[in-house]
Protein backbone atom coordinates (compact mmCIF):
# COMPACT_ATOMS: atom_id res chain seq x y z
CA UNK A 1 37.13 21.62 -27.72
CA UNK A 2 40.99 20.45 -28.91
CA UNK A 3 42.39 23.46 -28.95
CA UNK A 4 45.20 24.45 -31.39
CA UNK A 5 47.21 21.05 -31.71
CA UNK A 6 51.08 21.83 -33.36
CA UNK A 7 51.82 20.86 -36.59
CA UNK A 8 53.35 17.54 -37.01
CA UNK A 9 56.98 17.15 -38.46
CA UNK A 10 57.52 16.88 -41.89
CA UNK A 11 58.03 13.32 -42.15
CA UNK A 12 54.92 12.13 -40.27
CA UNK A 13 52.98 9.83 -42.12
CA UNK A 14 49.33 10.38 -42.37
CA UNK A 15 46.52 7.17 -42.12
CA UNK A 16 45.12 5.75 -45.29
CA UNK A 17 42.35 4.22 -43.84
CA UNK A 18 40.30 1.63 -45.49
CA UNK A 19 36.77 3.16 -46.76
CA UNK A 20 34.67 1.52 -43.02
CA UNK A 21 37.09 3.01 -41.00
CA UNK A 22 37.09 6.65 -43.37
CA UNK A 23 33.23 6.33 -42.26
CA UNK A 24 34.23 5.59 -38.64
CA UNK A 25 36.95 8.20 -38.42
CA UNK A 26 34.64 10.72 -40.81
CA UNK A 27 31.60 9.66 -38.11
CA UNK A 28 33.59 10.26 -35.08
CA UNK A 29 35.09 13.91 -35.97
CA UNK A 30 31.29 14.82 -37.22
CA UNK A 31 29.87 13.84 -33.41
CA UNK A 32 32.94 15.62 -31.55
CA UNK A 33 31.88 18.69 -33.45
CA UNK A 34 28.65 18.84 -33.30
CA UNK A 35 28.89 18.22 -29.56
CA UNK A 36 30.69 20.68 -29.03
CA UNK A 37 28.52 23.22 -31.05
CA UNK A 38 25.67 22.22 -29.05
CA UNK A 39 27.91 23.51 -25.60
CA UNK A 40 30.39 25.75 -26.69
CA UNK A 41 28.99 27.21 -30.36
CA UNK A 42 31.28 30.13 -30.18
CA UNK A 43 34.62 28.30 -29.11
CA UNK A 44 33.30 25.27 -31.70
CA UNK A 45 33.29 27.51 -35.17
CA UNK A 46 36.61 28.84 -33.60
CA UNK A 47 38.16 25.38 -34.36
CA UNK A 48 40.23 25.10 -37.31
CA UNK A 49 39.29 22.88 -39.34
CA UNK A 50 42.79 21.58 -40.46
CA UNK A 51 43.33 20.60 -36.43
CA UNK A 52 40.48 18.46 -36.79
CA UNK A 53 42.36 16.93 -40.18
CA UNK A 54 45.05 16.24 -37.72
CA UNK A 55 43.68 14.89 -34.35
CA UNK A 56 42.31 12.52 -36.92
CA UNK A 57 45.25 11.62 -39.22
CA UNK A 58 46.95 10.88 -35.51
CA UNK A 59 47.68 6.64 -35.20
CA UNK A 60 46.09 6.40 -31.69
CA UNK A 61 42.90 7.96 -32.69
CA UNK A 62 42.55 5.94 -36.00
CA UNK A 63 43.13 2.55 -33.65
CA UNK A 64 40.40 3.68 -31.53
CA UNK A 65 38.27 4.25 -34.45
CA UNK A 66 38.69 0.90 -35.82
CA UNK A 67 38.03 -1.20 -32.48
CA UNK A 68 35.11 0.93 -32.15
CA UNK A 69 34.09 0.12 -35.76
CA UNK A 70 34.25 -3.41 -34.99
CA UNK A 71 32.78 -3.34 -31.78
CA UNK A 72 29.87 -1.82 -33.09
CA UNK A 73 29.80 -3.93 -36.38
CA UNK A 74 30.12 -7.27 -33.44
CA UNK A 75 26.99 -5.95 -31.25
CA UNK A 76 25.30 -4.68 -34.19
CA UNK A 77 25.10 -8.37 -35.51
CA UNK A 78 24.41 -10.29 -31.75
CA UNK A 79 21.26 -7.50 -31.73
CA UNK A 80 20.21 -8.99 -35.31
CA UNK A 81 20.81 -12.79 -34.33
CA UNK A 82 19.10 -12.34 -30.87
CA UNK A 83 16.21 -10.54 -32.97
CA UNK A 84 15.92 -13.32 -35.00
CA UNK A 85 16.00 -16.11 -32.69
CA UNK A 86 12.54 -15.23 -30.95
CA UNK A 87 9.37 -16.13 -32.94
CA UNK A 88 5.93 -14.96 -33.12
CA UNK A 89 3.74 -17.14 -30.75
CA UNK A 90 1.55 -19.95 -32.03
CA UNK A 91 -2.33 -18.76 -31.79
CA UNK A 92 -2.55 -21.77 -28.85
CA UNK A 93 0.31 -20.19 -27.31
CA UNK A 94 -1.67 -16.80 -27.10
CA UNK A 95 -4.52 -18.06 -25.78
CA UNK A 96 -3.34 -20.29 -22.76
CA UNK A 97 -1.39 -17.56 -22.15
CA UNK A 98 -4.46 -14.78 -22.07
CA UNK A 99 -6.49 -17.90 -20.30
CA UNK A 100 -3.81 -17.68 -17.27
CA UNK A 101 -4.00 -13.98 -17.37
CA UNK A 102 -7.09 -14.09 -17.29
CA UNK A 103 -7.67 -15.64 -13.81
CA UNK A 104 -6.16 -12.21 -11.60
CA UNK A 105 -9.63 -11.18 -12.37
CA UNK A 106 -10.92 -14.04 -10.22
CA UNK A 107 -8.33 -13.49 -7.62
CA UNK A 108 -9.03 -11.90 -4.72
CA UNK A 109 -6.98 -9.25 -2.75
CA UNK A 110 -6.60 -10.95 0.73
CA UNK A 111 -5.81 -7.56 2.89
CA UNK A 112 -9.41 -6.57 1.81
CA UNK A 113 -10.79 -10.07 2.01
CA UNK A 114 -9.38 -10.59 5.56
CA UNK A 115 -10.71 -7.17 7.22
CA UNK A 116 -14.16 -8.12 5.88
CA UNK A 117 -14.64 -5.78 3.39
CA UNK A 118 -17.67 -6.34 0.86
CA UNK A 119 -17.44 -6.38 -3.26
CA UNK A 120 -14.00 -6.32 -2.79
CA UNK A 121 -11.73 -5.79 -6.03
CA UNK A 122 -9.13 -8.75 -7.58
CA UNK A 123 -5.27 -8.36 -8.68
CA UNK A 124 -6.56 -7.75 -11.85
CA UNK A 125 -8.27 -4.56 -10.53
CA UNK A 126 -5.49 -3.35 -9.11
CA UNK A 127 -3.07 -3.72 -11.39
CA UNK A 128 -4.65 -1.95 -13.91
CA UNK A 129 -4.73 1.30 -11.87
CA UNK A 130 -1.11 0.52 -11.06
CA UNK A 131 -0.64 0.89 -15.05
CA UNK A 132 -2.39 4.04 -15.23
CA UNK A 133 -0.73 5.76 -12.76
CA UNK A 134 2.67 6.42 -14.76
CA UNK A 135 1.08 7.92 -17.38
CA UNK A 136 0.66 10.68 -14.67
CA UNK A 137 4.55 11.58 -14.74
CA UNK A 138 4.53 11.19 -18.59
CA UNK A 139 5.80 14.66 -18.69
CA UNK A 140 9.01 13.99 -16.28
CA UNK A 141 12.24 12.88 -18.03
CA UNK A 142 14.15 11.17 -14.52
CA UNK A 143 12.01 8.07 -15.16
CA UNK A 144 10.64 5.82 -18.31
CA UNK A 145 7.06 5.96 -17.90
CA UNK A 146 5.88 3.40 -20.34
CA UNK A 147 8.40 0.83 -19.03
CA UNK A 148 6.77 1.52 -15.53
CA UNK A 149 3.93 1.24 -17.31
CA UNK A 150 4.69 -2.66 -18.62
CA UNK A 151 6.04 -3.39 -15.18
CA UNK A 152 2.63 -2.80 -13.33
CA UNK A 153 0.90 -4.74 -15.62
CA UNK A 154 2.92 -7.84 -14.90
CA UNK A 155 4.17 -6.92 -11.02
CA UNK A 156 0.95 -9.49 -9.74
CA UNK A 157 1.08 -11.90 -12.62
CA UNK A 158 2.66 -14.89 -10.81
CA UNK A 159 -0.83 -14.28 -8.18
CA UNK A 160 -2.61 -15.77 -11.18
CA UNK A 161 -0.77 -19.04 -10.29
CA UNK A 162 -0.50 -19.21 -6.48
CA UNK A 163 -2.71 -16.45 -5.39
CA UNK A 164 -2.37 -12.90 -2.98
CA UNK A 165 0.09 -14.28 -0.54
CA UNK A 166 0.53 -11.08 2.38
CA UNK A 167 2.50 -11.26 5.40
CA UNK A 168 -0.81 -12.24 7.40
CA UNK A 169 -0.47 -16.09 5.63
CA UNK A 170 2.18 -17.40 7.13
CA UNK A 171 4.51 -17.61 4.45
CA UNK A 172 8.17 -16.58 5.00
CA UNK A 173 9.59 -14.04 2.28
CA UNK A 174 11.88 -16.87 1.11
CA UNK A 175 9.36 -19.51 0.31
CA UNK A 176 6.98 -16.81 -1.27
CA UNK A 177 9.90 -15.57 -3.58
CA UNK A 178 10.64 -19.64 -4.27
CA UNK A 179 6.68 -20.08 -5.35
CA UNK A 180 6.32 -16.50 -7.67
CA UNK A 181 9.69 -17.65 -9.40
CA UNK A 182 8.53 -20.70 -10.14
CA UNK A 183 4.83 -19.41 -11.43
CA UNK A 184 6.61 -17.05 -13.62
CA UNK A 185 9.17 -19.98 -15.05
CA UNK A 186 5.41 -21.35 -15.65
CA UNK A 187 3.99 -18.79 -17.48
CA UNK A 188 7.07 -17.96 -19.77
CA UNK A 189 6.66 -21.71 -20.75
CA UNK A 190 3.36 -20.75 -22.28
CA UNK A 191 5.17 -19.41 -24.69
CA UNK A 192 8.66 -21.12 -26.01
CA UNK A 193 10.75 -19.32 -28.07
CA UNK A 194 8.74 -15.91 -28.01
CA UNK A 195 10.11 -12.47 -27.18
CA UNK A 196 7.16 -11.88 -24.91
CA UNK A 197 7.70 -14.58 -22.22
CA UNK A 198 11.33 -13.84 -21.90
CA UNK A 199 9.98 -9.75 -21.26
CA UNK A 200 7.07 -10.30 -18.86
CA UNK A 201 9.62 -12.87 -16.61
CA UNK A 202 12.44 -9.64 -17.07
CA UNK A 203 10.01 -7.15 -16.00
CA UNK A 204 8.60 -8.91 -13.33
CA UNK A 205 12.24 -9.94 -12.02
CA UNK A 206 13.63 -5.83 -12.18
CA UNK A 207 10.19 -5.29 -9.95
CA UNK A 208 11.22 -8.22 -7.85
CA UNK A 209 14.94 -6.34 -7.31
CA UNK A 210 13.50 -2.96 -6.86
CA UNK A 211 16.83 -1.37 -7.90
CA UNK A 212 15.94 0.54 -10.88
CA UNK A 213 14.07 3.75 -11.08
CA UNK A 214 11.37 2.32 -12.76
CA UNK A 215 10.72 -0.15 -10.15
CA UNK A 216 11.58 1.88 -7.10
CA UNK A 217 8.41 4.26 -8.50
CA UNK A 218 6.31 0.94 -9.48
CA UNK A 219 6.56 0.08 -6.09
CA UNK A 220 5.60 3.36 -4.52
CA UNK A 221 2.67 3.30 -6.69
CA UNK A 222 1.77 -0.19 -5.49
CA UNK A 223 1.70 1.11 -2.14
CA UNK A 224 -0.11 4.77 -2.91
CA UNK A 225 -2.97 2.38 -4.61
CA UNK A 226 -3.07 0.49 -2.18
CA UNK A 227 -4.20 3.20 0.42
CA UNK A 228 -6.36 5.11 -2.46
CA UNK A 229 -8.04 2.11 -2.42
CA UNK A 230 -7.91 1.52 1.20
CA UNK A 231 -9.59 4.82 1.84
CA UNK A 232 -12.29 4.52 -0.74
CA UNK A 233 -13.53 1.26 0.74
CA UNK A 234 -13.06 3.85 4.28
CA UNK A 235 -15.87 6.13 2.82
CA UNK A 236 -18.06 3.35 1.04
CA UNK A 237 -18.58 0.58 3.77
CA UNK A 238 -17.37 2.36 7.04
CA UNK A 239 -14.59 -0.01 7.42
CA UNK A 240 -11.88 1.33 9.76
CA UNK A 241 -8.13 0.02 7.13
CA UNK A 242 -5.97 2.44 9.72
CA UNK A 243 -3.07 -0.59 9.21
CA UNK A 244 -3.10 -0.03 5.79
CA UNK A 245 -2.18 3.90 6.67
CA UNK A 246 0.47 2.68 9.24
CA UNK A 247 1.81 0.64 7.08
CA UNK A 248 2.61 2.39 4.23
CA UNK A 249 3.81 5.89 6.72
CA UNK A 250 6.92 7.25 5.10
CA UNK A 251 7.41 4.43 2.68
CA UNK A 252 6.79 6.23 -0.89
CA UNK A 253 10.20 8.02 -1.49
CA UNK A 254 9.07 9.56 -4.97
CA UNK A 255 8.86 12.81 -4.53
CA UNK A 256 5.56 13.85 -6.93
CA UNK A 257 3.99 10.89 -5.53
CA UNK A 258 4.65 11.87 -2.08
CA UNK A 259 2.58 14.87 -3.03
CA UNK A 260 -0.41 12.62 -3.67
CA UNK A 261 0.07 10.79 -0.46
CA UNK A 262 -0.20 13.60 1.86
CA UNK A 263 -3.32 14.99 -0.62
CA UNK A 264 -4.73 11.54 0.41
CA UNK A 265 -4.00 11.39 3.66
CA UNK A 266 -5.24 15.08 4.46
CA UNK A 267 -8.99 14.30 2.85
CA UNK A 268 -8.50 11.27 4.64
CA UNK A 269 -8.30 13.29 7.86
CA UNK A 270 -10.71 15.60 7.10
CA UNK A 271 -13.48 13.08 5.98
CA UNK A 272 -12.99 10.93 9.55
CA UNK A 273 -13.16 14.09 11.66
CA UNK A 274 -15.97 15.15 9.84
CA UNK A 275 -17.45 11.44 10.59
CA UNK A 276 -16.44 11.48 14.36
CA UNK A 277 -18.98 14.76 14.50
């Protein structure tokens, strides 16, 4: 890992740290070496052990220590005050909170509504297959499940306020953006001062920007659920949703659930050829 460092002159003078930075510098040494042990065992119990005395009794490395000893000590304590500064919501709070919620189940999808179909599900519906869905790559490491998992249940939330708006409505992308910000400024209101309104307005916001994994795969489940969906009401009612198909063609980029798209699609194929006969 250092190699074989040369012996310092006679008259170097070795640190005499205070006891947080021993701990640091002690800390430190410990992770290098065990790091390298997990990579390189055999070159790692090779190491001398009085080099690691001296890459550590060096002045540059015991500097490094100690801003990283206070660094950690500084972020350590903004974790605890940030902790502490978000309280438990009042019972009221909770309940006009679940009460808002609660009204996706009353809220229509408007793609279904629109091309007529009957019994047709609500937001609520849908997101809660949305949520299910990542438990399905629970076994891959590239992505946080569970946080997909909190982002699905919240991606619809600001419907519960000003409804499905779809491209079909006349709304521009802008204005739509302008009226879901402002529904979830709404519901975070609910609840003042509570951990859980600043996380449902953060998870709805990194689905909004679509940049990280988590919402890049949210996304591509919105759109696979939307077409599972699309071709159950297909085999159900006889409803011909081909634009929801079209729509959605080479949109999921997730690999696995690429897999289920093209499953979906080829039943799909195979049921309406078997109908055409």
């Amino acid at each position: 890992c250092f190699g074989r460092l040369p012996a310092p002159a006679r008259t170097t003078k070795l640190l005499s740290p205070s006891p947080p930075q021993a701990r640091s510098l002690l800390l430190l040494v410990t992770t290098l070496l065990l790091s390298t042990l997990a990579r390189h065992p055999v070159q790692a119990l090779k190491i001398p052990l009085h080099n690691l005395r001296l890459f550590a009794s060096r002045p540059l490395f015991g500097q490094r220590c100690r801003t990283r000893f206070a660094i950690s000590r500084t972020l350590s304590s903004q974790m605890s005050g940030e902790q502490n500064s978000f309280q438990a919501p009042k019972p009221s709070e909770v309940i006009e909170l679940l009460k808002v919620c609660g009204k996706l189940k009353r809220t229509a999808r408007t793609g279904w509504v629109r091309k007529g179909v009957q019994n047709y599900e609500s937001v609520a519906e849908h997101s809660w297959r949305i949520t299910l869905l990542p438990m399905f790559l629970s076994n891959r490491n590239d992505v946080d499940h569970v946080r997909c998992m909190k982002i699905g249940l919240v991606h619809d939330l600001a419907e519960a306020l000003v409804g499905d708006i779809t491209p079909h409505c006349g709304v521009s992308d802008q204005e739509k953006f302008k009226l879901e910000s402002e529904a979830m400024s709404k519901i975070k209101s609910l609840v003042p001062g509570s951990r859980i309104g600043e996380e449902i307005v953060e998870l709805w916001n990194e689905y909004e920007a679509g940049e990280t994994k988590e919402a890049k795969v949210v996304k591509d489940f919105d759109k696979f659920e939307m077409i599972l969906q699309a071709e159950e009401y297909e085999a159900e009612q006889g409803v011909d949703l081909s634009e929801f198909f079209e729509s959605t063609k080479g949109k999921i980029r997730h690999g696995e659930i690429k897999t289920w798209e093209e499953e979906l699609r080829k039943s799909r194929d195979i049921r309406r050829g078997e109908t055409e006969k």
